[in-house]
Protein backbone atom coordinates (compact mmCIF):
# COMPACT_ATOMS: atom_id res chain seq x y z
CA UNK A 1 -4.03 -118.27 90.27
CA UNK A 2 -1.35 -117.50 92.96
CA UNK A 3 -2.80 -118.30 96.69
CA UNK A 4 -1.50 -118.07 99.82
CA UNK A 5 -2.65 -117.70 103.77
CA UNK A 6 -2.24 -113.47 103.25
CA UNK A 7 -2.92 -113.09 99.61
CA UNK A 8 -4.35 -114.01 96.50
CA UNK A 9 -4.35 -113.22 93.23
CA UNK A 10 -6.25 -114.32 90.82
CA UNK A 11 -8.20 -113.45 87.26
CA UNK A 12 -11.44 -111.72 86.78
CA UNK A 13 -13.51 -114.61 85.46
CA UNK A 14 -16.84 -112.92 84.62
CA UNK A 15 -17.46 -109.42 84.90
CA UNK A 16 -21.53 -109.30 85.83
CA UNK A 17 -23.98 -105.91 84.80
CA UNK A 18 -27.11 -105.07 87.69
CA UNK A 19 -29.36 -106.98 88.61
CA UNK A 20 -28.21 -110.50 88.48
CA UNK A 21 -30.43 -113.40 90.00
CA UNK A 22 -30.09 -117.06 91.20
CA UNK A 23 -31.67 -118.12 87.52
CA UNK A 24 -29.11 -116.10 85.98
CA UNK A 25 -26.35 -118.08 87.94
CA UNK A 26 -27.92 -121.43 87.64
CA UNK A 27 -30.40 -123.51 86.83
CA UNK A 28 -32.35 -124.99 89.75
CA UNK A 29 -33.62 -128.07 88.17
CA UNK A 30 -30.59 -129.88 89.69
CA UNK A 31 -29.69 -130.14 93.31
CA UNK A 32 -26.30 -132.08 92.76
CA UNK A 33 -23.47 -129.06 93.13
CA UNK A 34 -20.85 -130.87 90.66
CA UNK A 35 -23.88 -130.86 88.17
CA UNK A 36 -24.93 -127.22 88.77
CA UNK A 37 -21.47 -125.81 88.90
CA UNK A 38 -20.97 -127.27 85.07
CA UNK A 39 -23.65 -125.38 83.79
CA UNK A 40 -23.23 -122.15 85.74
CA UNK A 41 -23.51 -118.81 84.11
CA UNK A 42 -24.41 -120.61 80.69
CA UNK A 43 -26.93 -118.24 80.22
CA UNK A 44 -24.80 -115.08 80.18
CA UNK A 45 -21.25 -116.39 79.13
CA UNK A 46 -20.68 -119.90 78.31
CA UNK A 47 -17.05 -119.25 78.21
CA UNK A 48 -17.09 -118.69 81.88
CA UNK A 49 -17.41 -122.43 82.99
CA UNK A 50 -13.90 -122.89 80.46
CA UNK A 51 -12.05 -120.59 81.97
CA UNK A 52 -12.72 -121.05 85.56
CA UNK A 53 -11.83 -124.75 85.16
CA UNK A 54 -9.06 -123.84 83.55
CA UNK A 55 -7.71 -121.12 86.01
CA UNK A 56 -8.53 -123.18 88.94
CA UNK A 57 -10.52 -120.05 90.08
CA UNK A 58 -10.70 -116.67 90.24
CA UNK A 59 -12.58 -113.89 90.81
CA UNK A 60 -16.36 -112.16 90.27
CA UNK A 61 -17.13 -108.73 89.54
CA UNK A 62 -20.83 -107.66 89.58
CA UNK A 63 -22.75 -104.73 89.19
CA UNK A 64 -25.64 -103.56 91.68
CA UNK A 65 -28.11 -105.67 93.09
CA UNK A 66 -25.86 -108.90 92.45
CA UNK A 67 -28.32 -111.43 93.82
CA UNK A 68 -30.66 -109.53 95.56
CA UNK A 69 -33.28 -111.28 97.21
CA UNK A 70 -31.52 -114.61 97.17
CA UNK A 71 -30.70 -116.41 100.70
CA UNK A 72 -30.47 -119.57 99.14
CA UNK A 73 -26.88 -121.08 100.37
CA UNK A 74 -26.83 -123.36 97.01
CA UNK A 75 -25.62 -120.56 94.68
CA UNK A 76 -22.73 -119.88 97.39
CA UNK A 77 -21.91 -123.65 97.43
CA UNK A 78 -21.56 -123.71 93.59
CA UNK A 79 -18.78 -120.76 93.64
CA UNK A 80 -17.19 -122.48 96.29
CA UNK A 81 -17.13 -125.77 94.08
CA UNK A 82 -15.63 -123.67 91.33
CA UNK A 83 -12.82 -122.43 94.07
CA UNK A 84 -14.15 -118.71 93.24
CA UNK A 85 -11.87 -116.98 95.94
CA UNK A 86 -13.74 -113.45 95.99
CA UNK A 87 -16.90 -111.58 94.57
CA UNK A 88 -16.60 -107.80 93.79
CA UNK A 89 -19.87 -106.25 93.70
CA UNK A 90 -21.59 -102.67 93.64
CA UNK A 91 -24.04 -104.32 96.22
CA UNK A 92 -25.56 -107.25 97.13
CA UNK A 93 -27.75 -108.35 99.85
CA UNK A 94 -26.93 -109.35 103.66
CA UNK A 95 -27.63 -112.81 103.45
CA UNK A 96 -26.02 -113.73 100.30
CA UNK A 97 -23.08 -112.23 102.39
CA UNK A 98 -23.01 -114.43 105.26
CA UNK A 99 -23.70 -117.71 102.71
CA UNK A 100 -20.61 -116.38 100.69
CA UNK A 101 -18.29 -115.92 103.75
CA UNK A 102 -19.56 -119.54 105.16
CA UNK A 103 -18.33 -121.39 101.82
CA UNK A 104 -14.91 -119.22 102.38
CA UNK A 105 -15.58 -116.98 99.75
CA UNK A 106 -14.85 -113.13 100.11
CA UNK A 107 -17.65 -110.50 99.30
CA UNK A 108 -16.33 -107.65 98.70
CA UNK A 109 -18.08 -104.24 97.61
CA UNK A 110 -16.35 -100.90 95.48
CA UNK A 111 -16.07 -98.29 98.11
CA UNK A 112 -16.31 -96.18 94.89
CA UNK A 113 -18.77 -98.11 92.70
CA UNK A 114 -17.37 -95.69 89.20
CA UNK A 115 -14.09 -98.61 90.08
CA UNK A 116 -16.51 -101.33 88.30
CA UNK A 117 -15.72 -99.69 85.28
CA UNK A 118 -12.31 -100.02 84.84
CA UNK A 119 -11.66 -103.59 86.05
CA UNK A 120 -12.15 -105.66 82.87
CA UNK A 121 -13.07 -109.46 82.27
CA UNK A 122 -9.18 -111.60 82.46
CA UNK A 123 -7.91 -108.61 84.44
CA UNK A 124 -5.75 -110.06 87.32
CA UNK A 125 -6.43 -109.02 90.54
CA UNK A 126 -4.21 -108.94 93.99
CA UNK A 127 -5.59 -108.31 97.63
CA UNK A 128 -2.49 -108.94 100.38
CA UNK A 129 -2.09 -108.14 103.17
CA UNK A 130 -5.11 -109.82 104.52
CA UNK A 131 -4.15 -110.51 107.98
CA UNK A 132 -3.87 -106.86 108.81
CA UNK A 133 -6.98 -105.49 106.67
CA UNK A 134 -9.74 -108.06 106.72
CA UNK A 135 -10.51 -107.01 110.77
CA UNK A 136 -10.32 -103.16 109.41
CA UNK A 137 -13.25 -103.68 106.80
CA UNK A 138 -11.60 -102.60 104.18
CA UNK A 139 -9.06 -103.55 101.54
CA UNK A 140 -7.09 -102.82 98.72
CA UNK A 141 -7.36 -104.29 95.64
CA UNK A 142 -3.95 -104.26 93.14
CA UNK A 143 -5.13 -104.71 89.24
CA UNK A 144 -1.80 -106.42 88.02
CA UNK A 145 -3.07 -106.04 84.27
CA UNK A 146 -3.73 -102.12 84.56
CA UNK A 147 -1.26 -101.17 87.27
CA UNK A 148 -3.52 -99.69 89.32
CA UNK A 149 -5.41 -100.37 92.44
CA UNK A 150 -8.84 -99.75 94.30
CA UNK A 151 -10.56 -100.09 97.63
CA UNK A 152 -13.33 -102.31 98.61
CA UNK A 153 -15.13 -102.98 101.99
CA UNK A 154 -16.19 -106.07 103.50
């Protein structure tokens, strides 16, 4: 995972369908964040844990809904702990936003949600230029692995 002050690029780590909850993130039968981050995701990929360890990082991608309902700021503070730098989403909800954003994680949304299809799970993933676009709202999204790009707002 390349990072810098106006870019990163990193790997899709886990590439989420609709409706994901808190209880499909984690288990909340913890409340140390070293703990919950290990076991995070294990019940839709245990492979994901591996290689986000391993890639120091990376990226989500979710389908609609991703964590609807949810305001709680622990989920947030796990994907910080596992340096995810950005989540890609159809839609999630307001809160989760501003929790997100607070743990210096991006949360991003398709401007054309028919995009989730076509970014896949290791695909690698470059926003730059983020100086000049992050105050617009909107920014571009380079897929290194398919040569082609998409937009997403903020």
């Amino acid at each position: 995972m390349k990072s810098n002050v106006n870019e990163i690029t990193a790997g899709v780590m886990i590439k989420l369908k609709d409706d994901i909850t808190t209880n499909d993130v984690i288990t909340l039968d913890e409340n140390n964040i070293n703990t919950l981050a290990k076991k995070c995701f294990n019940k839709i990929d245990e492979g994901f844990i591996d290689r986000v360890t391993f890639n120091e990082g990376g990226f989500i991608v979710a389908g609609e809904d991703f964590l609807e309902g949810t305001s709680d700021e622990i989920v947030a503070k796990v994907f910080s702990n596992l340096k995810i730098k950005g989540i890609i989403a159809k839609s999630f909800n307001q809160m989760y936003k501003e929790n997100l954003i607070n743990n210096d994680i991006i949360p991003m949304e398709f401007v054309n949600s028919d995009e989730y299809e076509k970014v896949g799970l290791y695909d690698i993933l470059k926003l730059k230029n983020l100086y000049e676009d992050l105050p617009k709202g909107i920014l571009e999204v380079i897929n290194i692995t398919k040569g082609s790009n998409f937009w997403v707002k903020l």
